[in-house]
PDB file of N, CA and C in Angstrom:
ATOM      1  N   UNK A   1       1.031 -19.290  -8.826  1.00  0.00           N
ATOM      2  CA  UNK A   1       0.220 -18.373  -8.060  1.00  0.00           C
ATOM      3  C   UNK A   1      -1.101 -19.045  -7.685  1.00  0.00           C
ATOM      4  N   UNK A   2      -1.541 -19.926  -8.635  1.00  0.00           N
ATOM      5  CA  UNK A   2      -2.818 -20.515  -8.278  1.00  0.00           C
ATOM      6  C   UNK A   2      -2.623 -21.362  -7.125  1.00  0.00           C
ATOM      7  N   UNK A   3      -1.727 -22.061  -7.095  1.00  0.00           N
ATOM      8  CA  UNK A   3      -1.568 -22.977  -5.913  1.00  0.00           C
ATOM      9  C   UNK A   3      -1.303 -22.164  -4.425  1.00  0.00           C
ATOM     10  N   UNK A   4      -0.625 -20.987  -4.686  1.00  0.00           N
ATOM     11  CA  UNK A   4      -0.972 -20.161  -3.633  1.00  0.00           C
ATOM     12  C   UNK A   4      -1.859 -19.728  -2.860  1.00  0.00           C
ATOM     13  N   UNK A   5      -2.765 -19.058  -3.941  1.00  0.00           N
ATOM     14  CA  UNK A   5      -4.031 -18.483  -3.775  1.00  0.00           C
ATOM     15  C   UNK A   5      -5.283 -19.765  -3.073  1.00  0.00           C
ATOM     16  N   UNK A   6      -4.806 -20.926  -3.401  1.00  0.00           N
ATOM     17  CA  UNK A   6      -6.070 -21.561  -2.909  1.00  0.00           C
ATOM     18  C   UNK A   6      -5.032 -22.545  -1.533  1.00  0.00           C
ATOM     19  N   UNK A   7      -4.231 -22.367  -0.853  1.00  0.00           N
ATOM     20  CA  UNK A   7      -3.250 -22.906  -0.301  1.00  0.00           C
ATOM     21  C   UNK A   7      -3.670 -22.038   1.401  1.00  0.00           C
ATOM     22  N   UNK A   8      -2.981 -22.379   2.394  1.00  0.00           N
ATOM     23  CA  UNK A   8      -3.198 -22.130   3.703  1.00  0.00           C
ATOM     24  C   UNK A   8      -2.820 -20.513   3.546  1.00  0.00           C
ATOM     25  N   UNK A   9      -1.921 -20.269   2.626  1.00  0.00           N
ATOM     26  CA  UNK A   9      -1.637 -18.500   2.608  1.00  0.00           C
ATOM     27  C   UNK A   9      -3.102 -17.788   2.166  1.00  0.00           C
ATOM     28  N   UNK A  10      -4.291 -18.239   1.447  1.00  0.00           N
ATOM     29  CA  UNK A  10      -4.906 -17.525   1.133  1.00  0.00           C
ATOM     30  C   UNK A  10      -6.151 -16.996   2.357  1.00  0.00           C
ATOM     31  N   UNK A  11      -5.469 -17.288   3.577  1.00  0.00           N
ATOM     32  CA  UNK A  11      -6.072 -16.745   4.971  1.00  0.00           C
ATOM     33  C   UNK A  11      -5.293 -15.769   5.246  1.00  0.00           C
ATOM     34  N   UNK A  12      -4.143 -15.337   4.734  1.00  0.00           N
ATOM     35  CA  UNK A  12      -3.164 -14.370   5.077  1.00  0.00           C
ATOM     36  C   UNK A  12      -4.019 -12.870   4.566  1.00  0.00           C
ATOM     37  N   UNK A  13      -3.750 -11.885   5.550  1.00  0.00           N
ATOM     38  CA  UNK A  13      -3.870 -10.818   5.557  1.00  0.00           C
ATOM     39  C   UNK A  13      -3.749  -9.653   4.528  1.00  0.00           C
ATOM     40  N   UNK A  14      -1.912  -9.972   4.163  1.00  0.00           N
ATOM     41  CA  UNK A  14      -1.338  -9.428   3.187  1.00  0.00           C
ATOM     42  C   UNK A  14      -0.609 -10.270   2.331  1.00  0.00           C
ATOM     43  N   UNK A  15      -0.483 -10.349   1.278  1.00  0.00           N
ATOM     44  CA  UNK A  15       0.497 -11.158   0.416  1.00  0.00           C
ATOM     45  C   UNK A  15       0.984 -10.234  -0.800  1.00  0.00           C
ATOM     46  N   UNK A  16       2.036 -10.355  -0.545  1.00  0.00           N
ATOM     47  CA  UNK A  16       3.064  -9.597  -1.582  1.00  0.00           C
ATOM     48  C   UNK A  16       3.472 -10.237  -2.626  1.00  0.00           C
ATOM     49  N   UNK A  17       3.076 -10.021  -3.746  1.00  0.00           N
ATOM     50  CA  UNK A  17       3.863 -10.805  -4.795  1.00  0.00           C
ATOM     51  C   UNK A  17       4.556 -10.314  -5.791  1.00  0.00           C
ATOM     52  N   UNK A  18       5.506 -10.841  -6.333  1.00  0.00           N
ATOM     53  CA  UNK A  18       6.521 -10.552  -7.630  1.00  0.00           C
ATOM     54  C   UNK A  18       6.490 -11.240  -8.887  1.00  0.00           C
ATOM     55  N   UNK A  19       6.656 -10.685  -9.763  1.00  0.00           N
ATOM     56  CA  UNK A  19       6.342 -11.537 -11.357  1.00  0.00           C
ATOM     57  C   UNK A  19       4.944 -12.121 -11.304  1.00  0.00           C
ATOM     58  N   UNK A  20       3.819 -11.204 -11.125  1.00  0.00           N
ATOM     59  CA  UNK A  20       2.674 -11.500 -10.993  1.00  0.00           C
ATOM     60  C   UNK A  20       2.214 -12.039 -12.478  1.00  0.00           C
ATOM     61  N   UNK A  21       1.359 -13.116 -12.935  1.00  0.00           N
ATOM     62  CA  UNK A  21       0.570 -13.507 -13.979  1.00  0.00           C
ATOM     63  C   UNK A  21      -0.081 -12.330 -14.224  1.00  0.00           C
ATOM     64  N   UNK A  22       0.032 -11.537 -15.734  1.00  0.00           N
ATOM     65  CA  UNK A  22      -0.903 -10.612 -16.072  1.00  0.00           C
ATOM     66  C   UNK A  22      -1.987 -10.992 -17.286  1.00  0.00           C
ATOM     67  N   UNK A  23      -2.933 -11.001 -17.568  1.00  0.00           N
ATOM     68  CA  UNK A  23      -3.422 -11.460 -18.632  1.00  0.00           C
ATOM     69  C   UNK A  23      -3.855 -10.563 -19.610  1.00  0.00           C
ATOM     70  N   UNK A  24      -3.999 -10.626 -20.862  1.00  0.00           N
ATOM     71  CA  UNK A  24      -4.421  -9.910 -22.055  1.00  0.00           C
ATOM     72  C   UNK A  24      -5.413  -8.764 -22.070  1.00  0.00           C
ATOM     73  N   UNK A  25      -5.658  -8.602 -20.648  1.00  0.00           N
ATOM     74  CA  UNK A  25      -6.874  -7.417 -20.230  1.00  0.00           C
ATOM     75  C   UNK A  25      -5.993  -6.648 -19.517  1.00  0.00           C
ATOM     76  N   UNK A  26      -4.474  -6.855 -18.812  1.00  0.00           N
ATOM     77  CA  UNK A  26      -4.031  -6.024 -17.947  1.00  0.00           C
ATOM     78  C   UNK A  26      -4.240  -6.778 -16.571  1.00  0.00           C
ATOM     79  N   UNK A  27      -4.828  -7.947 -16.158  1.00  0.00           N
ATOM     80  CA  UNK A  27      -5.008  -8.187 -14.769  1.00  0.00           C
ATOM     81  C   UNK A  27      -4.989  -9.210 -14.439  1.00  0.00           C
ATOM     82  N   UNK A  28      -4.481  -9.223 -13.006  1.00  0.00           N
ATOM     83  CA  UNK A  28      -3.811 -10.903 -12.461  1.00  0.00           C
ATOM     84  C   UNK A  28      -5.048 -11.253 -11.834  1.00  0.00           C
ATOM     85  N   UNK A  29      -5.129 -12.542 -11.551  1.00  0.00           N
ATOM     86  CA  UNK A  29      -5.709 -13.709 -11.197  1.00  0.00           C
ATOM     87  C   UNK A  29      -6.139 -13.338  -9.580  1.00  0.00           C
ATOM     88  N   UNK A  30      -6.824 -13.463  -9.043  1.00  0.00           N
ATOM     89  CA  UNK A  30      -6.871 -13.109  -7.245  1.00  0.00           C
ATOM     90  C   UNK A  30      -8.532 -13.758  -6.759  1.00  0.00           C
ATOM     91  N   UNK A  31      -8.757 -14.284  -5.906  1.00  0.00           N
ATOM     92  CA  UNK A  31      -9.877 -14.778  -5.202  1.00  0.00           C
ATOM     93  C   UNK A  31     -10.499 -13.575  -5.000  1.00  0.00           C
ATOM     94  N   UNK A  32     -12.306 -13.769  -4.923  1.00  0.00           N
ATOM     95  CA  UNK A  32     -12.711 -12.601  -4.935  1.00  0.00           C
ATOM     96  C   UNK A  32     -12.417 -11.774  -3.740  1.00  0.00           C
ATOM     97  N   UNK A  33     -12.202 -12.370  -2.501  1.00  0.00           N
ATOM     98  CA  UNK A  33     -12.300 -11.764  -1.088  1.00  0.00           C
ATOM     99  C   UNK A  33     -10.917 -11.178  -0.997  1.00  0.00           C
ATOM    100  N   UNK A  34      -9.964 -10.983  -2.064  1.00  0.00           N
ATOM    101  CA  UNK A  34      -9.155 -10.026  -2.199  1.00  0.00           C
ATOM    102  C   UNK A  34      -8.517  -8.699  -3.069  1.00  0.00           C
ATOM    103  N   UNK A  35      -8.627  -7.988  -2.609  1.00  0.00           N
ATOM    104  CA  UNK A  35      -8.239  -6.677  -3.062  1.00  0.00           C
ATOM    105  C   UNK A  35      -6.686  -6.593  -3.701  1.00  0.00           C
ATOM    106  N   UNK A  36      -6.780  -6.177  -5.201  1.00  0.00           N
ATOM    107  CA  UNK A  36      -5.347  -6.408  -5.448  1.00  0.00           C
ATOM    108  C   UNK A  36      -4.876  -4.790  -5.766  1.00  0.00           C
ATOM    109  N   UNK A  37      -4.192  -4.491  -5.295  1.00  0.00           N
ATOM    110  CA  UNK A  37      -2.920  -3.371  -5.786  1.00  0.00           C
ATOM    111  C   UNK A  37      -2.070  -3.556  -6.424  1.00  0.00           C
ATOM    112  N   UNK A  38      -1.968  -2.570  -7.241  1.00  0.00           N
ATOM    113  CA  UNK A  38      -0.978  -2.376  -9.166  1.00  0.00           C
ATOM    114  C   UNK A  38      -0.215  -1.333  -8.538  1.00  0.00           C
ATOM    115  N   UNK A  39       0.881  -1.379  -9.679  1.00  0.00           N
ATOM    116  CA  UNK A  39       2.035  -0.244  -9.281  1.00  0.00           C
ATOM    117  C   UNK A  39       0.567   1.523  -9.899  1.00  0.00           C
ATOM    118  N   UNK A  40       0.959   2.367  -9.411  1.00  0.00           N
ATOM    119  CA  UNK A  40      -0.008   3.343  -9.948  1.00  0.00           C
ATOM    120  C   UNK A  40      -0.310   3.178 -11.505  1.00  0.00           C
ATOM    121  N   UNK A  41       0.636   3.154 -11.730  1.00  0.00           N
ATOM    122  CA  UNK A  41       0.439   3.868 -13.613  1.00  0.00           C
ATOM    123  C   UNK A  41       0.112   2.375 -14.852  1.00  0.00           C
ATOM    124  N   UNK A  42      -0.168   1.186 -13.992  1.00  0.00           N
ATOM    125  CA  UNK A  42      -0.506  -0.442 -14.506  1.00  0.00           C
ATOM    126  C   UNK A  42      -1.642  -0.054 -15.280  1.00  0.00           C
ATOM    127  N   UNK A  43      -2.625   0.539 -15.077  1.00  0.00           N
ATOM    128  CA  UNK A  43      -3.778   0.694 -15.882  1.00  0.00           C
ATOM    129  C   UNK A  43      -3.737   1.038 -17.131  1.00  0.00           C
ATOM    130  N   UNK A  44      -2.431   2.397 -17.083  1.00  0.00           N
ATOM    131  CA  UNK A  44      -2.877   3.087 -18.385  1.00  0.00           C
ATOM    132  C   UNK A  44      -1.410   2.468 -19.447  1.00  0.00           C
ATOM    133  N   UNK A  45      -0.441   1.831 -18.640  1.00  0.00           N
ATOM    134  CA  UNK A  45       0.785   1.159 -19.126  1.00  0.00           C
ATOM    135  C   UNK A  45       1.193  -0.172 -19.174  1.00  0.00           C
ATOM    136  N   UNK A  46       0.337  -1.145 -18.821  1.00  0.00           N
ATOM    137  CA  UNK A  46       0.284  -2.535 -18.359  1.00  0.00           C
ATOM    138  C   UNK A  46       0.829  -3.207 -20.125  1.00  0.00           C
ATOM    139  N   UNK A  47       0.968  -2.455 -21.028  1.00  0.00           N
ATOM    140  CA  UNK A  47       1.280  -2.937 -22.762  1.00  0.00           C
ATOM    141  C   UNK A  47       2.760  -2.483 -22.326  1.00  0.00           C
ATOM    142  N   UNK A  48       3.132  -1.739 -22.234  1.00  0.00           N
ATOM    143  CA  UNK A  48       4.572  -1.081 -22.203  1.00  0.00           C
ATOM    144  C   UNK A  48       5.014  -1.119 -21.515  1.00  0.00           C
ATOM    145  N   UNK A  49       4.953  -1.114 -20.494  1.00  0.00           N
ATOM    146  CA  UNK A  49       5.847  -1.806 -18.767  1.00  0.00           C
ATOM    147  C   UNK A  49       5.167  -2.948 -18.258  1.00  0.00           C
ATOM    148  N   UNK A  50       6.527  -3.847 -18.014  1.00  0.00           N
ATOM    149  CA  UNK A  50       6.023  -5.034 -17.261  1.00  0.00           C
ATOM    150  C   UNK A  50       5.677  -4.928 -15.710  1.00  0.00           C
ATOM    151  N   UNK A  51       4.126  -5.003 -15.387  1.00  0.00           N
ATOM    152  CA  UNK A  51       4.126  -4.896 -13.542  1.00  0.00           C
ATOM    153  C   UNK A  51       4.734  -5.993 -12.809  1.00  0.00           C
ATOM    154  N   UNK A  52       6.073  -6.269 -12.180  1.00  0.00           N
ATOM    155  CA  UNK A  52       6.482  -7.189 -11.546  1.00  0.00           C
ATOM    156  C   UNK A  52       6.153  -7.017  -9.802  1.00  0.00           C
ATOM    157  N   UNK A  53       4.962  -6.348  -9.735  1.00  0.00           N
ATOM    158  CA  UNK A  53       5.080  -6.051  -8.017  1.00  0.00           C
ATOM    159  C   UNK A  53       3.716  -5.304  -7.954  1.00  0.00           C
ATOM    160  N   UNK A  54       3.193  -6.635  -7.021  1.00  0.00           N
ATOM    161  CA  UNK A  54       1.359  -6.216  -6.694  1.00  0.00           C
ATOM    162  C   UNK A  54       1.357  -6.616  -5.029  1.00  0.00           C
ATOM    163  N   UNK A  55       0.581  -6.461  -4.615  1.00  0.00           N
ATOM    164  CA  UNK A  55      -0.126  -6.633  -3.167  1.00  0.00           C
ATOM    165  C   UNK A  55      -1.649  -6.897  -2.978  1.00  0.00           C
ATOM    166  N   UNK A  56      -2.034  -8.016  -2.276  1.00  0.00           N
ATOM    167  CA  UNK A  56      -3.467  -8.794  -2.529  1.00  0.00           C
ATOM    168  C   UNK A  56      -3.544  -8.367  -0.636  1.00  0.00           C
ATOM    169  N   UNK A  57      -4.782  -7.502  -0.756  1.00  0.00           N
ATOM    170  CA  UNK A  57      -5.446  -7.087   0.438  1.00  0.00           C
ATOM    171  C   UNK A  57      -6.219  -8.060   0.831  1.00  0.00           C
ATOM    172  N   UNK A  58      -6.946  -8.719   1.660  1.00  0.00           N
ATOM    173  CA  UNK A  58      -7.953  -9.515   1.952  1.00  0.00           C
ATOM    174  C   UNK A  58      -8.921  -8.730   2.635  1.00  0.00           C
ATOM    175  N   UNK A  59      -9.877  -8.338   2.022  1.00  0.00           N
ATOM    176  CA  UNK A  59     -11.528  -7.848   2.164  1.00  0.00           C
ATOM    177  C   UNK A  59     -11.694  -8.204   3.543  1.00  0.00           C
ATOM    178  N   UNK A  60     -11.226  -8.557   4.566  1.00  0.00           N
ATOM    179  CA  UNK A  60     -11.374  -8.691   5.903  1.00  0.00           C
ATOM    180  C   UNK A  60     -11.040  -7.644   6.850  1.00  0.00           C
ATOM    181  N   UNK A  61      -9.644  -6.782   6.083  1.00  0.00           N
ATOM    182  CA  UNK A  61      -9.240  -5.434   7.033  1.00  0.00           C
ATOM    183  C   UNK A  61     -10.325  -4.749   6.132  1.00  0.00           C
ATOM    184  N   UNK A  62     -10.622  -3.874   6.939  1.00  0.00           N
ATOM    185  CA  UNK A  62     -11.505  -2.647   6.734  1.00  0.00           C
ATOM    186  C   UNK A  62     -10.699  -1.615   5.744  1.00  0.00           C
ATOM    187  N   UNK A  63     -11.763  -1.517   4.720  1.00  0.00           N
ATOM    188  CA  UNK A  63     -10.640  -0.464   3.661  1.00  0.00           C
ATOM    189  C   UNK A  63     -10.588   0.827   4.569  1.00  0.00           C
ATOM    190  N   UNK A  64     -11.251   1.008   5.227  1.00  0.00           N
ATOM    191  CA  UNK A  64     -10.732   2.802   6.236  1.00  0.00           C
ATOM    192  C   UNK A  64      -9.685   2.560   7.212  1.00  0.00           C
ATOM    193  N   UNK A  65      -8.900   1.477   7.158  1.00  0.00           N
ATOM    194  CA  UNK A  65      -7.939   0.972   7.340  1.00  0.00           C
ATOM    195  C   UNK A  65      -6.476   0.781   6.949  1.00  0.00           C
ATOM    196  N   UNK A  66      -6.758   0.987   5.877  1.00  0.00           N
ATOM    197  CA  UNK A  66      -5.351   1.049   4.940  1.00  0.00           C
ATOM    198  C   UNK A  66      -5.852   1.726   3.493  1.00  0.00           C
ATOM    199  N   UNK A  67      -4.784   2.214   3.093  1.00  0.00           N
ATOM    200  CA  UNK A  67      -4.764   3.082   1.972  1.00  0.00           C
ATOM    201  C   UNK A  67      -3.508   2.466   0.833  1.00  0.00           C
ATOM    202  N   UNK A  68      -3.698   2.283  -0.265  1.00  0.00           N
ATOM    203  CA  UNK A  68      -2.604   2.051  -1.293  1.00  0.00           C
ATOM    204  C   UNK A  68      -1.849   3.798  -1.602  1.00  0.00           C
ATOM    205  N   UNK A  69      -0.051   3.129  -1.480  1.00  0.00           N
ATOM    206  CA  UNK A  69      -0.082   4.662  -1.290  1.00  0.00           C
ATOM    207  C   UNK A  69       0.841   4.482  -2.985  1.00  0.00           C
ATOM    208  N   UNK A  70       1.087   5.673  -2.938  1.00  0.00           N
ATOM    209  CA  UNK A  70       1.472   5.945  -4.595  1.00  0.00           C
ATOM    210  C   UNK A  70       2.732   6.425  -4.852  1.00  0.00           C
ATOM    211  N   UNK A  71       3.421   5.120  -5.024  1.00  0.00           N
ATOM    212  CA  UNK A  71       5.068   4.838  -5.099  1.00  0.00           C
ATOM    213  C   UNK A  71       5.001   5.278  -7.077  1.00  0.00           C
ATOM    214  N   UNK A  72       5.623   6.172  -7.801  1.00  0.00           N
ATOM    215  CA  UNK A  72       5.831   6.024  -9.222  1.00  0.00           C
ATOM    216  C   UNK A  72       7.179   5.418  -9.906  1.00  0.00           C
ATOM    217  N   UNK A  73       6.683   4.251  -9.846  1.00  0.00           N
ATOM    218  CA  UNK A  73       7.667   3.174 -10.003  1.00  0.00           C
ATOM    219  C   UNK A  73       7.356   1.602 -10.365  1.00  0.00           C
ATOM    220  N   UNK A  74       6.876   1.540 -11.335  1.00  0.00           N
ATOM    221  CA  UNK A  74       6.483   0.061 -12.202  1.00  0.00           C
ATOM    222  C   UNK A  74       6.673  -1.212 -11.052  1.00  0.00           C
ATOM    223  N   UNK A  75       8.221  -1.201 -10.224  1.00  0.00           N
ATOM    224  CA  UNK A  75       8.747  -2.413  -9.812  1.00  0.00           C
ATOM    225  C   UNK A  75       8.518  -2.210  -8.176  1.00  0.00           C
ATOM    226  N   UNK A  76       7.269  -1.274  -7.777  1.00  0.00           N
ATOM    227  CA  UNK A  76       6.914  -0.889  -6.300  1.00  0.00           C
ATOM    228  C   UNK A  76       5.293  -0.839  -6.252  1.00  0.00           C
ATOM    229  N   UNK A  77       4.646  -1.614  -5.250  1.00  0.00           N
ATOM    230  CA  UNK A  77       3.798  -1.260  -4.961  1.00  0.00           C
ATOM    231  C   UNK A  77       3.658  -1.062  -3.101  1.00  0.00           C
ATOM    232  N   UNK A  78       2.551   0.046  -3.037  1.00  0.00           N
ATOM    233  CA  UNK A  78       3.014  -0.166  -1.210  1.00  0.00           C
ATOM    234  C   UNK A  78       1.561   0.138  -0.653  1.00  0.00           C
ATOM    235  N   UNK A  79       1.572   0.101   0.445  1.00  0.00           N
ATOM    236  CA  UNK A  79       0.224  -0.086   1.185  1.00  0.00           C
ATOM    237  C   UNK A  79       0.313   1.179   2.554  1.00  0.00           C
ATOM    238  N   UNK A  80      -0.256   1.336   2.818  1.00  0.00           N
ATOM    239  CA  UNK A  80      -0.130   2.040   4.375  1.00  0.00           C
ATOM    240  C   UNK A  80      -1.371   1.473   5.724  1.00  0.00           C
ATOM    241  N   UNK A  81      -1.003   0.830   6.496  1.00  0.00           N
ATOM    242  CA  UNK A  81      -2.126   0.277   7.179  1.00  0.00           C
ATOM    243  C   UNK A  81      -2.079   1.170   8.589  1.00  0.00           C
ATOM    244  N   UNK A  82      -3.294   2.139   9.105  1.00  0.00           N
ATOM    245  CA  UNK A  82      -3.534   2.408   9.835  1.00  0.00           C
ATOM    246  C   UNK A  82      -4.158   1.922  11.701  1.00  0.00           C
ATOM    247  N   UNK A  83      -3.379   1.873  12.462  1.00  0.00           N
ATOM    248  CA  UNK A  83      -4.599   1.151  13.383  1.00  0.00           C
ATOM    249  C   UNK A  83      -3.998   1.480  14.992  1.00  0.00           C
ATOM    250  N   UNK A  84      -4.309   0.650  16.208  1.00  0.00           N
ATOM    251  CA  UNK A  84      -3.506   0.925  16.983  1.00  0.00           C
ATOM    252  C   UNK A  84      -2.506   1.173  17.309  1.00  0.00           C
ATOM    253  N   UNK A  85      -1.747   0.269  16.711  1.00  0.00           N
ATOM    254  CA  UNK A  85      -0.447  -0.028  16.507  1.00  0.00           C
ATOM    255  C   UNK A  85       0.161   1.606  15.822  1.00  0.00           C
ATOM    256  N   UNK A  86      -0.436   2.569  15.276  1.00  0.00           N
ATOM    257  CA  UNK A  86       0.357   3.304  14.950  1.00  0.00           C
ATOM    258  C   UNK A  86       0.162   3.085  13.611  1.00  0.00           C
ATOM    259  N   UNK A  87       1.108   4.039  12.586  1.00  0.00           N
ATOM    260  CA  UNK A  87       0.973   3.341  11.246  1.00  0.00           C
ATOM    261  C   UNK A  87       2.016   2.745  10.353  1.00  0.00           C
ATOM    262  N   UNK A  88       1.731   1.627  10.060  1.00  0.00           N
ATOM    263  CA  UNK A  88       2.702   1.093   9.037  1.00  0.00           C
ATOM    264  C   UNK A  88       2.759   1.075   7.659  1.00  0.00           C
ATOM    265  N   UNK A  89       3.393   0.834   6.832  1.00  0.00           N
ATOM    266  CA  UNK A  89       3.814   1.387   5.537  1.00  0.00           C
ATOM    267  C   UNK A  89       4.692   0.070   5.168  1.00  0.00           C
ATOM    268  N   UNK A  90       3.781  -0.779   4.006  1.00  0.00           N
ATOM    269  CA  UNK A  90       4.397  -1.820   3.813  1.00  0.00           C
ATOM    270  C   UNK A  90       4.733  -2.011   2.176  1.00  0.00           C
ATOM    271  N   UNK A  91       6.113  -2.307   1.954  1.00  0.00           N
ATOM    272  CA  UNK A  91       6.426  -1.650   0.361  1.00  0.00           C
ATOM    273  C   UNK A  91       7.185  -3.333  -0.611  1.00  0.00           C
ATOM    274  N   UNK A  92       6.329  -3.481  -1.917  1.00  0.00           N
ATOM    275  CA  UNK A  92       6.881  -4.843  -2.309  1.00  0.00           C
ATOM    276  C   UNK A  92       7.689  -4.247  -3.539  1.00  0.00           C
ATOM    277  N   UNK A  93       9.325  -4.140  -3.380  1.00  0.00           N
ATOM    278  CA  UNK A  93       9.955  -4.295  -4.188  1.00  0.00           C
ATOM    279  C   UNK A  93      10.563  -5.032  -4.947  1.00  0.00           C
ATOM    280  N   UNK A  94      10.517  -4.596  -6.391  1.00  0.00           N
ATOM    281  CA  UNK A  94      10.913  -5.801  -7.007  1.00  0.00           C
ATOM    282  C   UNK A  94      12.574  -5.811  -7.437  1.00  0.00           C
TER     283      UNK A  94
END
């Protein structure tokens, strides 16, 4: 993931990832200029369920822009991005 994160993808918009690095606090690794999304319930369960499915926002879209929407499901996280285009709804299953 580190080689990712500092790699030509870390200009990318959205990045979806699976079998995310979690560390002994509950939380993965991410550059500051990105916003990361957990399955909902990672906070209070991150000891007892493994989170295999996050989404790294990049602080560049406008958060009144997209919304994390609330899939209840450990192995889903999803996004909803609002804009011209209409709206999309983007979901990382694991």
């Amino acid at each position: 993931m580190h080689d990712l994160l500092h790699s030509e993808a870390s200009e990318a918009d959205i990045i979806a990832i699976q079998e995310p690095y979690i560390d002994f606090l509950g939380r993965t690794r991410a550059l500051r200029h990105l916003h990361v999304i957990y399955p909902p319930h990672h906070r209070d369960q991150w000891e007892e369920v493994t989170t295999r499915s996050i989404i790294l926002v990049n602080s560049r879209l406008l958060t009144d822009s997209w919304t994390a929407l609330n899939v209840d499901h450990p192995d889903v996280t999803a996004i909803q991005l609002i804009g011209d285009y209409g709206t999309l709804r983007l979901f990382n299953i694991y």
